[in-house]
PDB file of N, CA and C in Angstrom:
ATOM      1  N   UNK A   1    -136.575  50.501  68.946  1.00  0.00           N
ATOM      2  CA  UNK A   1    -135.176  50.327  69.326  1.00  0.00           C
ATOM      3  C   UNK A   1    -134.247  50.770  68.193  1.00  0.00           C
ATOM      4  N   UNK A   2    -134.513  50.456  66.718  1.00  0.00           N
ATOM      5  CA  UNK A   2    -134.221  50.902  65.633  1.00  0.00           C
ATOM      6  C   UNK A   2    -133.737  52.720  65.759  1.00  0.00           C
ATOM      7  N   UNK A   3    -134.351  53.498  66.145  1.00  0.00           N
ATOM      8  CA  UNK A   3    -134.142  54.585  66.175  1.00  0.00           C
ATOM      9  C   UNK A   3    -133.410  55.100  67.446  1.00  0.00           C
ATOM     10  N   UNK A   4    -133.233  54.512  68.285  1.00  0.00           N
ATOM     11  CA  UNK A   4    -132.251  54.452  69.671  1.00  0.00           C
ATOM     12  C   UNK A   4    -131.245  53.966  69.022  1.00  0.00           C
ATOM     13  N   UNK A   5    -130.662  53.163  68.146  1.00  0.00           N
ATOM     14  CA  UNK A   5    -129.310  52.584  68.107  1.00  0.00           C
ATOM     15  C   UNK A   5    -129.113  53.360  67.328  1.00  0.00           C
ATOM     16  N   UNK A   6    -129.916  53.604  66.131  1.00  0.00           N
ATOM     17  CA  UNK A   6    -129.426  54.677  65.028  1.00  0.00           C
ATOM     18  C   UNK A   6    -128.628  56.410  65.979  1.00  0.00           C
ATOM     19  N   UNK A   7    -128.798  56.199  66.943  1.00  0.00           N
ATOM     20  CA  UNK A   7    -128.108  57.625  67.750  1.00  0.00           C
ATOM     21  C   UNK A   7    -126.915  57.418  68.316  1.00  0.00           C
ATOM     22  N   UNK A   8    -126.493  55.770  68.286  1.00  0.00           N
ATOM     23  CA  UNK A   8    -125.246  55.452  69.193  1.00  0.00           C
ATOM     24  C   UNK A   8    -124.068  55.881  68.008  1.00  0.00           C
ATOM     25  N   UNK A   9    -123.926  56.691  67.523  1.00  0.00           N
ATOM     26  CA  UNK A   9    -122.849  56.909  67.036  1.00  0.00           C
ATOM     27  C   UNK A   9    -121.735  58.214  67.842  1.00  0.00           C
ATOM     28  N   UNK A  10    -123.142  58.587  68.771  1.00  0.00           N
ATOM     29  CA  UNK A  10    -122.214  59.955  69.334  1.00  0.00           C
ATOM     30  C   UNK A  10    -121.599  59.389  70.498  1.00  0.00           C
ATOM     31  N   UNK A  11    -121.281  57.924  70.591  1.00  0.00           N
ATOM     32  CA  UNK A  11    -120.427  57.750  71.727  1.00  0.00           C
ATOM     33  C   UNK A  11    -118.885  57.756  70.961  1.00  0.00           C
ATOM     34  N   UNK A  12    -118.930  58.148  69.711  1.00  0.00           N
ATOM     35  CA  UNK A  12    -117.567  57.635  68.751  1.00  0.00           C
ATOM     36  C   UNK A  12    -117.603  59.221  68.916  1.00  0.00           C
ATOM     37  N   UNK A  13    -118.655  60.515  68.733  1.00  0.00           N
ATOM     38  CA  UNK A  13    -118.258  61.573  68.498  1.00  0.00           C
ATOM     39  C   UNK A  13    -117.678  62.260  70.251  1.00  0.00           C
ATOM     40  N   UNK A  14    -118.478  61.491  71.182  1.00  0.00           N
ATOM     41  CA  UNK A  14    -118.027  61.886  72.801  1.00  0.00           C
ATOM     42  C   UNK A  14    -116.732  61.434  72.849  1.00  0.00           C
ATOM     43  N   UNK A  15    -115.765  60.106  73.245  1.00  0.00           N
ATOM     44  CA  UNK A  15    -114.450  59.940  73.267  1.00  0.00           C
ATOM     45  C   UNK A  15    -113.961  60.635  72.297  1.00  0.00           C
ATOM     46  N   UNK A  16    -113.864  60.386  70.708  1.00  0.00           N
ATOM     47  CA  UNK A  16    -112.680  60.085  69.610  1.00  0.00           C
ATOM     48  C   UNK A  16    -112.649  62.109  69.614  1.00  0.00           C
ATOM     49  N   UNK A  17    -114.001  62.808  69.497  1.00  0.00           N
ATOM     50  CA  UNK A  17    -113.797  64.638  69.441  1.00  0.00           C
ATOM     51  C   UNK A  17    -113.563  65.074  70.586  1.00  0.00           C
ATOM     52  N   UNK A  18    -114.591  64.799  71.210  1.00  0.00           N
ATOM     53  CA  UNK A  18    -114.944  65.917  72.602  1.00  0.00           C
ATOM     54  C   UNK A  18    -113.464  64.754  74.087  1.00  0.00           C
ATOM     55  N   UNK A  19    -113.271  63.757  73.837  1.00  0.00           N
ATOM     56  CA  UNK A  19    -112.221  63.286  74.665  1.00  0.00           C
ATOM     57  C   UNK A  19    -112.650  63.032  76.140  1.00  0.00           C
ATOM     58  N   UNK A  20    -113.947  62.912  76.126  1.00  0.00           N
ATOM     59  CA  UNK A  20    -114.538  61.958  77.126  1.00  0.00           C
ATOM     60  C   UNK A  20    -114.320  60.755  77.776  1.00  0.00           C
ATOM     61  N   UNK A  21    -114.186  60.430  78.478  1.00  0.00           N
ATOM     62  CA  UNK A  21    -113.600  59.366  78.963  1.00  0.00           C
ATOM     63  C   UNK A  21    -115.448  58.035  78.740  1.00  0.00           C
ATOM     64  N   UNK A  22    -114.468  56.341  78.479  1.00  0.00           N
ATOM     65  CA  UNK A  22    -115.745  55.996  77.907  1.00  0.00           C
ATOM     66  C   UNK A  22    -116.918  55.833  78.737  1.00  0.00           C
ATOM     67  N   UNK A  23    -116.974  55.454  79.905  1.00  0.00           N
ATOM     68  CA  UNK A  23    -117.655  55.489  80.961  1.00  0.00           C
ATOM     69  C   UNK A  23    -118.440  56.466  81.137  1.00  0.00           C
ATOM     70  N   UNK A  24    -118.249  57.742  80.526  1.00  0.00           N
ATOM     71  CA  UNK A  24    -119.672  58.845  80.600  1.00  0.00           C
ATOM     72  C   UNK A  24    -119.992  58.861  79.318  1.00  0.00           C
ATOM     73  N   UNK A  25    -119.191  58.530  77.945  1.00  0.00           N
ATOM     74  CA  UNK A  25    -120.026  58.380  77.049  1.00  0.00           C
ATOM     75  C   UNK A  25    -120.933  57.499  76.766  1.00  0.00           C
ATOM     76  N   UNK A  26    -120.242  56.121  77.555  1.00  0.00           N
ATOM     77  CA  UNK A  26    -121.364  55.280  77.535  1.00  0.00           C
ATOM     78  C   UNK A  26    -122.691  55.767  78.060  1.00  0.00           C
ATOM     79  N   UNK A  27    -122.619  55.890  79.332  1.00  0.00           N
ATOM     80  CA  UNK A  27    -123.390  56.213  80.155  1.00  0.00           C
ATOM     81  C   UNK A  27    -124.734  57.261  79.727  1.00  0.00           C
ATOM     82  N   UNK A  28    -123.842  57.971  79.136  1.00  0.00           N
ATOM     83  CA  UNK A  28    -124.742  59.600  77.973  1.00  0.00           C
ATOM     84  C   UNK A  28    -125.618  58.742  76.711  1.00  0.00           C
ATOM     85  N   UNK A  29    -124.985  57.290  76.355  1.00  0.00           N
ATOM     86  CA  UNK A  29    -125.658  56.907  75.255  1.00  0.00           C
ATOM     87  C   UNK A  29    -126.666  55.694  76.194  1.00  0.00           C
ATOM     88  N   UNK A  30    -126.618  55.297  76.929  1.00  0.00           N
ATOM     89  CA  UNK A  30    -127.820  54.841  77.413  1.00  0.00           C
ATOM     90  C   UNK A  30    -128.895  55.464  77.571  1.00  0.00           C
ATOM     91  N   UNK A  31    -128.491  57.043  77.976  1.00  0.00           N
ATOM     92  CA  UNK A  31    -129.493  57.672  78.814  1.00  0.00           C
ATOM     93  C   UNK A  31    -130.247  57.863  77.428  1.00  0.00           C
ATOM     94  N   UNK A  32    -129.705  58.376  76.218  1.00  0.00           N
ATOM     95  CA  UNK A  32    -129.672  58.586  75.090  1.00  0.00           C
ATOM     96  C   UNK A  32    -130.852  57.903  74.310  1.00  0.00           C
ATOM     97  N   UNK A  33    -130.226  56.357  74.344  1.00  0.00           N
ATOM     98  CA  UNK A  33    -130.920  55.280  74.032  1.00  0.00           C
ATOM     99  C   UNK A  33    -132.110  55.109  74.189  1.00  0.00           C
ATOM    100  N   UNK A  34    -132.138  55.088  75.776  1.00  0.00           N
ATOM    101  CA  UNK A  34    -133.605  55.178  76.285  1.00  0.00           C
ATOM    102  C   UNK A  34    -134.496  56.257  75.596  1.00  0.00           C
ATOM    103  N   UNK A  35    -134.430  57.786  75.589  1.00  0.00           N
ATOM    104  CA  UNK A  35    -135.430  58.325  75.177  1.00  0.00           C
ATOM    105  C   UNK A  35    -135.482  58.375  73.905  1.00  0.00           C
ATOM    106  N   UNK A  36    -134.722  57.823  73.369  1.00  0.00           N
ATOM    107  CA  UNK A  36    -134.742  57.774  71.488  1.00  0.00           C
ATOM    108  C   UNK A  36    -135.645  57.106  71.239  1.00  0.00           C
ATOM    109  N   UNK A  37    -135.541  55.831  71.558  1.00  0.00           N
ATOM    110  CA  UNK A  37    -136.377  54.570  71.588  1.00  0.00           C
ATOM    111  C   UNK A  37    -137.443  54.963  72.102  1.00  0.00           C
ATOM    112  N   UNK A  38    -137.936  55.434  73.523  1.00  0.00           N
ATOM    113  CA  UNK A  38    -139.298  56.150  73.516  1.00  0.00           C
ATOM    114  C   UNK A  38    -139.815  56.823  72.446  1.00  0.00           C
ATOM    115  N   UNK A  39    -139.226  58.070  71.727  1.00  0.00           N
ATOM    116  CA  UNK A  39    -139.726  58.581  70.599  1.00  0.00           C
ATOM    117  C   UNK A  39    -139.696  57.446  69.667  1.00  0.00           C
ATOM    118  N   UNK A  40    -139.006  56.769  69.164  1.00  0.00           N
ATOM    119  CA  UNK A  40    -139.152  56.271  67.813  1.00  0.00           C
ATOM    120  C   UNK A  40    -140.249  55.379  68.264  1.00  0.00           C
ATOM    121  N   UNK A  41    -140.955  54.939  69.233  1.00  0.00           N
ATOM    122  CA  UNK A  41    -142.131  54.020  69.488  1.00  0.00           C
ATOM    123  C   UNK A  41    -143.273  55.057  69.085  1.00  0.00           C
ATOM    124  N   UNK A  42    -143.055  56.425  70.097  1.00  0.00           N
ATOM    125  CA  UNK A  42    -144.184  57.201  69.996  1.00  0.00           C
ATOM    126  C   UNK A  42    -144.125  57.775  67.954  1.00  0.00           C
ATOM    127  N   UNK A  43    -143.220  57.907  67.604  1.00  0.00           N
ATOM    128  CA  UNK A  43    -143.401  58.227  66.084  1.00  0.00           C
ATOM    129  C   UNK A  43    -144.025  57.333  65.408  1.00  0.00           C
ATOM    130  N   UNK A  44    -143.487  56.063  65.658  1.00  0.00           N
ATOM    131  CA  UNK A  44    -144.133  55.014  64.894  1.00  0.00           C
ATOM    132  C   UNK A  44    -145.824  54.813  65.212  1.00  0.00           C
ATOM    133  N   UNK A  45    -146.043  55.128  66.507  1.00  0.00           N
ATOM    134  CA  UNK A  45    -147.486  55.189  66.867  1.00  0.00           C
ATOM    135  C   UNK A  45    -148.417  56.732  65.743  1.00  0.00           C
ATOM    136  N   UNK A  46    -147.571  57.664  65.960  1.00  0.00           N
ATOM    137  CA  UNK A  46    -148.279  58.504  65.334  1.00  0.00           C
ATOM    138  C   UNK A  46    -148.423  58.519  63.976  1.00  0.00           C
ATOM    139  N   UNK A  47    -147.198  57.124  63.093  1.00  0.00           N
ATOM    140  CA  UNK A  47    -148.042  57.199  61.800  1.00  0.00           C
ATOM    141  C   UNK A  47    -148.701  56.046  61.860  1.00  0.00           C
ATOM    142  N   UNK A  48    -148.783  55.597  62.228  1.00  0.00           N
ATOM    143  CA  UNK A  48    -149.694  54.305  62.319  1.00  0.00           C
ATOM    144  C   UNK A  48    -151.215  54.818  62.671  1.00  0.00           C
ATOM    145  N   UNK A  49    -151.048  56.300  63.533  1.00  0.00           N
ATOM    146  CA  UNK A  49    -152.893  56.700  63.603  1.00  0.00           C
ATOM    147  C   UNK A  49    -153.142  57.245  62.826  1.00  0.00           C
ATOM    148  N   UNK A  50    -151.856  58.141  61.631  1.00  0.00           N
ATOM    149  CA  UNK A  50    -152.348  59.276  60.916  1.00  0.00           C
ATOM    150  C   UNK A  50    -152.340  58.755  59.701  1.00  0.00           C
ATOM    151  N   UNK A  51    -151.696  57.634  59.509  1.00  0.00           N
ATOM    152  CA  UNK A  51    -151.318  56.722  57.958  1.00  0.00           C
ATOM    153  C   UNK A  51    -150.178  58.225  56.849  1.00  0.00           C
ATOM    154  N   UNK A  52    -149.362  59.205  57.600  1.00  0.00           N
ATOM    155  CA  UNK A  52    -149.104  59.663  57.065  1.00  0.00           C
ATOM    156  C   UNK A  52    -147.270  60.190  57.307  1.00  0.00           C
ATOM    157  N   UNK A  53    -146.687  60.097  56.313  1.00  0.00           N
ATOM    158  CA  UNK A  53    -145.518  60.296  56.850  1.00  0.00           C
ATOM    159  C   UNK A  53    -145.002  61.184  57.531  1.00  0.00           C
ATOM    160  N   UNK A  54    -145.579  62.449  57.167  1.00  0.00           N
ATOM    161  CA  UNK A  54    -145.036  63.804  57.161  1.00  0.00           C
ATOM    162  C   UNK A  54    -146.103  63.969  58.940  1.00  0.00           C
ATOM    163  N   UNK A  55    -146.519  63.309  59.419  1.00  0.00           N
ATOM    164  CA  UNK A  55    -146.978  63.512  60.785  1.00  0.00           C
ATOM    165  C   UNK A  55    -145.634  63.174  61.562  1.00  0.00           C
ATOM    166  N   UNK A  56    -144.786  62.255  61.796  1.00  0.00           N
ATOM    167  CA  UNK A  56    -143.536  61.678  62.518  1.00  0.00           C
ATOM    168  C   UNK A  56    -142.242  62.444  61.832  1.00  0.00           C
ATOM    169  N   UNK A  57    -142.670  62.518  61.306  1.00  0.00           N
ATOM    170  CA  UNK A  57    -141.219  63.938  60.511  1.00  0.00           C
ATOM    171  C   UNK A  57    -141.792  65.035  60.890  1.00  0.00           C
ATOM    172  N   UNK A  58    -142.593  65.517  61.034  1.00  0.00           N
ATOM    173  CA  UNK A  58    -142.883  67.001  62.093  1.00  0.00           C
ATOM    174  C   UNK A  58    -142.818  66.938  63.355  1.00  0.00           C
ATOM    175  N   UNK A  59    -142.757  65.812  63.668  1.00  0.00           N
ATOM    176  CA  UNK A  59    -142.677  65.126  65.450  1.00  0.00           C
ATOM    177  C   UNK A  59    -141.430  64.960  65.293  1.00  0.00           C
ATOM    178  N   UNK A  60    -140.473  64.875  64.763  1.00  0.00           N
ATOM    179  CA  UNK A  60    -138.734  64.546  64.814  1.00  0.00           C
ATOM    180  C   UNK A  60    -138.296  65.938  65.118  1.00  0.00           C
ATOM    181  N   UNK A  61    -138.958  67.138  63.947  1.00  0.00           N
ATOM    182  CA  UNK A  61    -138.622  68.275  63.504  1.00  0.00           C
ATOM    183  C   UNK A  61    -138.397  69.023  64.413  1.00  0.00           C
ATOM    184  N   UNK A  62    -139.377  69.016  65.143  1.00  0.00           N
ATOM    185  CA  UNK A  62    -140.368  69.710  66.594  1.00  0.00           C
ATOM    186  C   UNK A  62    -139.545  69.266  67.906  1.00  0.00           C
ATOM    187  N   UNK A  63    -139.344  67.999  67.580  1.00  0.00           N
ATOM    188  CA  UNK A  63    -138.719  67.714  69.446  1.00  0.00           C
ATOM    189  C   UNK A  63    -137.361  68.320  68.789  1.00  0.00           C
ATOM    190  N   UNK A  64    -136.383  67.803  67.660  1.00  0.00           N
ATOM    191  CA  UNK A  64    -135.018  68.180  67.721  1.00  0.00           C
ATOM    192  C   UNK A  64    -135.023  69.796  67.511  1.00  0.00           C
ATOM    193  N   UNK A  65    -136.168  70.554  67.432  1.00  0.00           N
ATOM    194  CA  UNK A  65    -135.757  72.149  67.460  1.00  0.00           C
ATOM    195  C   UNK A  65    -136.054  72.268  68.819  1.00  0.00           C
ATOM    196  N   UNK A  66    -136.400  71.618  69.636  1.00  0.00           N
ATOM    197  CA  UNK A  66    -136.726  71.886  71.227  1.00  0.00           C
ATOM    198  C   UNK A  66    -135.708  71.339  71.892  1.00  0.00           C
ATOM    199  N   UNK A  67    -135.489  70.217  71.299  1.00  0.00           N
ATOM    200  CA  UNK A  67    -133.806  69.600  72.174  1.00  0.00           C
ATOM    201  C   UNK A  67    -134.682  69.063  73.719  1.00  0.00           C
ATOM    202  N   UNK A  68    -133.698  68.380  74.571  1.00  0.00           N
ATOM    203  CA  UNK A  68    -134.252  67.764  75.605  1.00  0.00           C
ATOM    204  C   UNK A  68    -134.153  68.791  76.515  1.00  0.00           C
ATOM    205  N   UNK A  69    -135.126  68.992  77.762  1.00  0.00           N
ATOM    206  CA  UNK A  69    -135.282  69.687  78.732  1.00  0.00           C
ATOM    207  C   UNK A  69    -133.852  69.434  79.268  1.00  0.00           C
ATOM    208  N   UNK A  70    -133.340  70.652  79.512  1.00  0.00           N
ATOM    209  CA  UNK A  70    -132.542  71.071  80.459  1.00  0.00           C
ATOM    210  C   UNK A  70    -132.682  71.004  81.952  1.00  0.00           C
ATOM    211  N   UNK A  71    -132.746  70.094  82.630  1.00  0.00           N
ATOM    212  CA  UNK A  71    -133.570  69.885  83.912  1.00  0.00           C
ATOM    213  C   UNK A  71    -132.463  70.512  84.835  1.00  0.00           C
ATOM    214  N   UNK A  72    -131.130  70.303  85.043  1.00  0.00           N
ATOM    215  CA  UNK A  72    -130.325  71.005  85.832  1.00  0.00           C
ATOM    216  C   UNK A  72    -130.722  72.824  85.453  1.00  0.00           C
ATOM    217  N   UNK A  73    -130.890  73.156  84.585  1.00  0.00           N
ATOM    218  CA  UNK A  73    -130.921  74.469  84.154  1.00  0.00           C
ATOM    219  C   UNK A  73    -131.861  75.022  84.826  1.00  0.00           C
ATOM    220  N   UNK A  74    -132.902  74.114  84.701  1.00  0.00           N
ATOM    221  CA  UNK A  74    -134.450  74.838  85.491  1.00  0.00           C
ATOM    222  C   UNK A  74    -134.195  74.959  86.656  1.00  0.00           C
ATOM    223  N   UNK A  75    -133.485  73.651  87.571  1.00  0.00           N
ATOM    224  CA  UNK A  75    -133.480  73.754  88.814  1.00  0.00           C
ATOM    225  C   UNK A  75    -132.905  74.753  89.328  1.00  0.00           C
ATOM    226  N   UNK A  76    -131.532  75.043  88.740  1.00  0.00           N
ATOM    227  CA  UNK A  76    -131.396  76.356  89.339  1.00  0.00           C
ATOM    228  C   UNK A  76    -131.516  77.985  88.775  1.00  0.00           C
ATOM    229  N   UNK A  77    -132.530  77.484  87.679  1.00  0.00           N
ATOM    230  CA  UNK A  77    -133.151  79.117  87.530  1.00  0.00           C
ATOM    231  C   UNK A  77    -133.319  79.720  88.209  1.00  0.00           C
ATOM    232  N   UNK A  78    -133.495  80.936  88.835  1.00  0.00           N
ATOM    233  CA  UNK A  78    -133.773  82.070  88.979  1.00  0.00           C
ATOM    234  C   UNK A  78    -135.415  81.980  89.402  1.00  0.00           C
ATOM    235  N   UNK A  79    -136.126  81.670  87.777  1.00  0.00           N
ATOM    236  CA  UNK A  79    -137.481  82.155  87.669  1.00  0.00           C
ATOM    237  C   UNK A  79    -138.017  80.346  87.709  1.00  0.00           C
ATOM    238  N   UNK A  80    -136.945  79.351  88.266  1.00  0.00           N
ATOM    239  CA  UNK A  80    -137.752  77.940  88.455  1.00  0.00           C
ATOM    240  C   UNK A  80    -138.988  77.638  88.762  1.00  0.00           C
ATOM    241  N   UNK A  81    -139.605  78.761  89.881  1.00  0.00           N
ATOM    242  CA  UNK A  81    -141.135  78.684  90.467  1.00  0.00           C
ATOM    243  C   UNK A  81    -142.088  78.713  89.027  1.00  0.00           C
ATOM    244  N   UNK A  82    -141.628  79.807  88.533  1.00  0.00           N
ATOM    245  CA  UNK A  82    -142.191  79.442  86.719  1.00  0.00           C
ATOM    246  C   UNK A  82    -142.276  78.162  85.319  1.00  0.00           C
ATOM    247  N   UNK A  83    -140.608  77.981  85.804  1.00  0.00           N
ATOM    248  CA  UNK A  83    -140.169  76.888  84.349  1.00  0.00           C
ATOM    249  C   UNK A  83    -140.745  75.578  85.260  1.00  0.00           C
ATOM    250  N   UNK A  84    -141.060  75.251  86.115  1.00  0.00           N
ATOM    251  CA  UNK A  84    -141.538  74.133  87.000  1.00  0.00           C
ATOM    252  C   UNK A  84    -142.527  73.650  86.103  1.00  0.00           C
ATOM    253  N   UNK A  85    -143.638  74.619  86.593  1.00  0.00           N
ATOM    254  CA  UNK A  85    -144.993  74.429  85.973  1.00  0.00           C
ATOM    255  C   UNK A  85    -145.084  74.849  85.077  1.00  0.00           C
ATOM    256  N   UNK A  86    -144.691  75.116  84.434  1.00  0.00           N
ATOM    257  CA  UNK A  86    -144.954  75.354  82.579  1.00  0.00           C
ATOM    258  C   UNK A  86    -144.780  73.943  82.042  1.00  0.00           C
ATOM    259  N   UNK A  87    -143.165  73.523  82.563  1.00  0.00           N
ATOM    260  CA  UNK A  87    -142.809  71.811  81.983  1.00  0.00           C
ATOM    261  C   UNK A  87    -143.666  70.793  82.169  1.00  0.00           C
ATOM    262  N   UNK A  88    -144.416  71.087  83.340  1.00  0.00           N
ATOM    263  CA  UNK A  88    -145.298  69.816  84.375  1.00  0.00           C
ATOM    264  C   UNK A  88    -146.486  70.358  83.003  1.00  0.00           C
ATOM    265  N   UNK A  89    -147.190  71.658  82.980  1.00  0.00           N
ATOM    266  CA  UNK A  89    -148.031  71.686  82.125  1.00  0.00           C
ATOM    267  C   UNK A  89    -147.937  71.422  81.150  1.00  0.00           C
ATOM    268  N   UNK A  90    -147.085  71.355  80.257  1.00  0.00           N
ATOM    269  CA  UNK A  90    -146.925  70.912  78.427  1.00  0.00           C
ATOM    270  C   UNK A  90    -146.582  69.554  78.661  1.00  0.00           C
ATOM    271  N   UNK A  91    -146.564  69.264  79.765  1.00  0.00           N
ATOM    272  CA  UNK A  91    -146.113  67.563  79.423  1.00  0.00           C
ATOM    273  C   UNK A  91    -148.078  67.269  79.631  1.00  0.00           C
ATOM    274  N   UNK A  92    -148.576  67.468  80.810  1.00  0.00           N
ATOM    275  CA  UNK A  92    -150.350  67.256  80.922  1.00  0.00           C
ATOM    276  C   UNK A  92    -150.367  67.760  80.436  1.00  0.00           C
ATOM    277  N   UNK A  93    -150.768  68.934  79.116  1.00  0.00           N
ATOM    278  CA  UNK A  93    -151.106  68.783  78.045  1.00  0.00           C
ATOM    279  C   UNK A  93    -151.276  67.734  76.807  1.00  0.00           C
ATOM    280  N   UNK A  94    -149.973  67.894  77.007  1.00  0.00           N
ATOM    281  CA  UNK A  94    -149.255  66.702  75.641  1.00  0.00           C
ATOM    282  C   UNK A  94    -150.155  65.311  76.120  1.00  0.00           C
ATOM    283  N   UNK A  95    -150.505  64.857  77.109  1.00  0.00           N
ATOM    284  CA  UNK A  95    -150.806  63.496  77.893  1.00  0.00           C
ATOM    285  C   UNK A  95    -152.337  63.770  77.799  1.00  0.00           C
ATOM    286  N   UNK A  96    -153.225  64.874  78.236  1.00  0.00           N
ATOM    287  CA  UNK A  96    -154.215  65.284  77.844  1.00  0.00           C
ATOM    288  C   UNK A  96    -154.968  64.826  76.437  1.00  0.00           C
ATOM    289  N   UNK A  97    -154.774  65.853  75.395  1.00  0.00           N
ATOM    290  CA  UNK A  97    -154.886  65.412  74.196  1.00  0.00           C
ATOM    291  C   UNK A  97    -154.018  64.379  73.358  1.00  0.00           C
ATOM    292  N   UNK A  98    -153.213  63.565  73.675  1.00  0.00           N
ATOM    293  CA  UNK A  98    -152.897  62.930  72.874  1.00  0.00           C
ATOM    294  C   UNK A  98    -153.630  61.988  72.142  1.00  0.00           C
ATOM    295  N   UNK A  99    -154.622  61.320  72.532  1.00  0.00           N
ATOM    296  CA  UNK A  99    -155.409  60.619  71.869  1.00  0.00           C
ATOM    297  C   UNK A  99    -156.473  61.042  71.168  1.00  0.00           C
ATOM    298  N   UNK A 100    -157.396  62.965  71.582  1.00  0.00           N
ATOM    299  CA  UNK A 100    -157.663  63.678  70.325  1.00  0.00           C
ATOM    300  C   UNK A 100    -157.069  63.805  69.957  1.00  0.00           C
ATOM    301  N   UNK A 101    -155.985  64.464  69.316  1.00  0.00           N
ATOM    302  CA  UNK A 101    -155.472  64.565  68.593  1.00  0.00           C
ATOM    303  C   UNK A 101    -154.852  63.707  66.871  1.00  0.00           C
ATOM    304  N   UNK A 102    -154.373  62.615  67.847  1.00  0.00           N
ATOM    305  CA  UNK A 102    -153.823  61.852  66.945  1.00  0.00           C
ATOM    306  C   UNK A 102    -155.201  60.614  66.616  1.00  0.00           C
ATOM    307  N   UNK A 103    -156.421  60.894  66.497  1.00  0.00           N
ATOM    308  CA  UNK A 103    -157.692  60.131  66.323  1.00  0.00           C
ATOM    309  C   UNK A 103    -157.699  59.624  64.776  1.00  0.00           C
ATOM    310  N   UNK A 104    -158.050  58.434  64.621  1.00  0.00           N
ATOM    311  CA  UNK A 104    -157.793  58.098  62.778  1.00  0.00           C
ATOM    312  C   UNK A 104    -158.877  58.961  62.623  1.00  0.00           C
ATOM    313  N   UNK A 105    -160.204  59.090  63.316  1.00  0.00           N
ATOM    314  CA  UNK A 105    -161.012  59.581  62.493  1.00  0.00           C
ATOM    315  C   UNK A 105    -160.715  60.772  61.577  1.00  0.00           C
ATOM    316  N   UNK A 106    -159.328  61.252  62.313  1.00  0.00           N
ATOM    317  CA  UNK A 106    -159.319  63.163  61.969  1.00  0.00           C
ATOM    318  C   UNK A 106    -158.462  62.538  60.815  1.00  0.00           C
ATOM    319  N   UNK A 107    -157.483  61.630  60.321  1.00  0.00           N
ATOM    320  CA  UNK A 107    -156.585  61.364  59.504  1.00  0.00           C
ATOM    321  C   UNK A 107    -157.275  60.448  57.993  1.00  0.00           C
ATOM    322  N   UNK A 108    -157.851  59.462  58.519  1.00  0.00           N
ATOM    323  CA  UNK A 108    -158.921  59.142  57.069  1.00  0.00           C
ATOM    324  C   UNK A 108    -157.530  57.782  57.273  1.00  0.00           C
ATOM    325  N   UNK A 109    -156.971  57.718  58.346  1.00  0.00           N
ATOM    326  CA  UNK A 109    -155.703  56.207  58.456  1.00  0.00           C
ATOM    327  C   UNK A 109    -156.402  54.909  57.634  1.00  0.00           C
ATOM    328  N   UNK A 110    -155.317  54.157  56.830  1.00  0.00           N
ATOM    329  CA  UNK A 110    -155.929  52.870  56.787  1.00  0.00           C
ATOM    330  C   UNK A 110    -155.545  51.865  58.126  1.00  0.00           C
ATOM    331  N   UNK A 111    -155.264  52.514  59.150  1.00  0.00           N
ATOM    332  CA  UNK A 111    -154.961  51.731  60.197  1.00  0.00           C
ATOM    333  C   UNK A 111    -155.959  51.974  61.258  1.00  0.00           C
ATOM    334  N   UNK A 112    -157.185  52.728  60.870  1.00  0.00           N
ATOM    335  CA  UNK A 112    -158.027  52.790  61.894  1.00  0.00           C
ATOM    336  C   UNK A 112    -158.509  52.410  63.027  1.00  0.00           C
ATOM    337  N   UNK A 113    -158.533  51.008  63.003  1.00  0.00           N
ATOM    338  CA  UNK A 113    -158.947  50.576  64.256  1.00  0.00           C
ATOM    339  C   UNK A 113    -157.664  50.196  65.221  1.00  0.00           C
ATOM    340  N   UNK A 114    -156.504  50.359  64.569  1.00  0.00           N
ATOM    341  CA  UNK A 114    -155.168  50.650  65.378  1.00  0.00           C
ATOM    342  C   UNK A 114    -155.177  51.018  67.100  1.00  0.00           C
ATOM    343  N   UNK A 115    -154.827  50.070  67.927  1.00  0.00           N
ATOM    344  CA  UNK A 115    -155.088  50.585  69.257  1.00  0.00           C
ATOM    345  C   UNK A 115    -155.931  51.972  69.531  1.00  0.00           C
TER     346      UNK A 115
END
């Protein structure tokens, strides 16, 4: 939750810059909230398997150079029959290996037996 609130500041940058009315900034920082807080759970999980910092700082690095899916964008792509299943696939991917991947065995974690 720590890392979800740490983002509520852009409801001060939505009204006070951009002149949003507060009701969609709120609204933008819930939605906000929510997946922040998903990541900062899933970060905290991934150093907790890897015992290493620089694993959740490449996971910050990585999603904020990807930014959140554009889901209106896809829908009305053009080439959507494409961006559909590519998204559906890197997400079963990502859901796939996540637990090879992030295995203490591969990290040498002192949190090994960690869920």
């Amino acid at each position: 939750m720590f890392f979800g609130i740490a983002h509520m500041h852009h409801v001060y940058e939505s009204v006070f810059v951009r002149g949003e009315p507060w009701r969609t900034a709120l609204l933008r920082a819930a939605v906000q909230f929510s997946y922040t807080s998903a990541f900062g759970l899933y970060s905290a999980y991934v150093f907790l398997k890897t015992g290493h910092f620089a694993a959740p700082l490449f996971c910050h690095a990585f999603c904020n150079a990807l930014g959140f899916p554009d889901f209106e964008y896809i829908i009305e792509h053009e080439q959507k029959k494409v961006l559909v299943p590519v998204l559906v696939g890197g997400l079963l991917s990502f859901v796939a290996t996540f637990k090879i991947l992030l295995s203490a065995d591969n990290f040498g974690s002192i949190y090994q037996n960690f869920a």
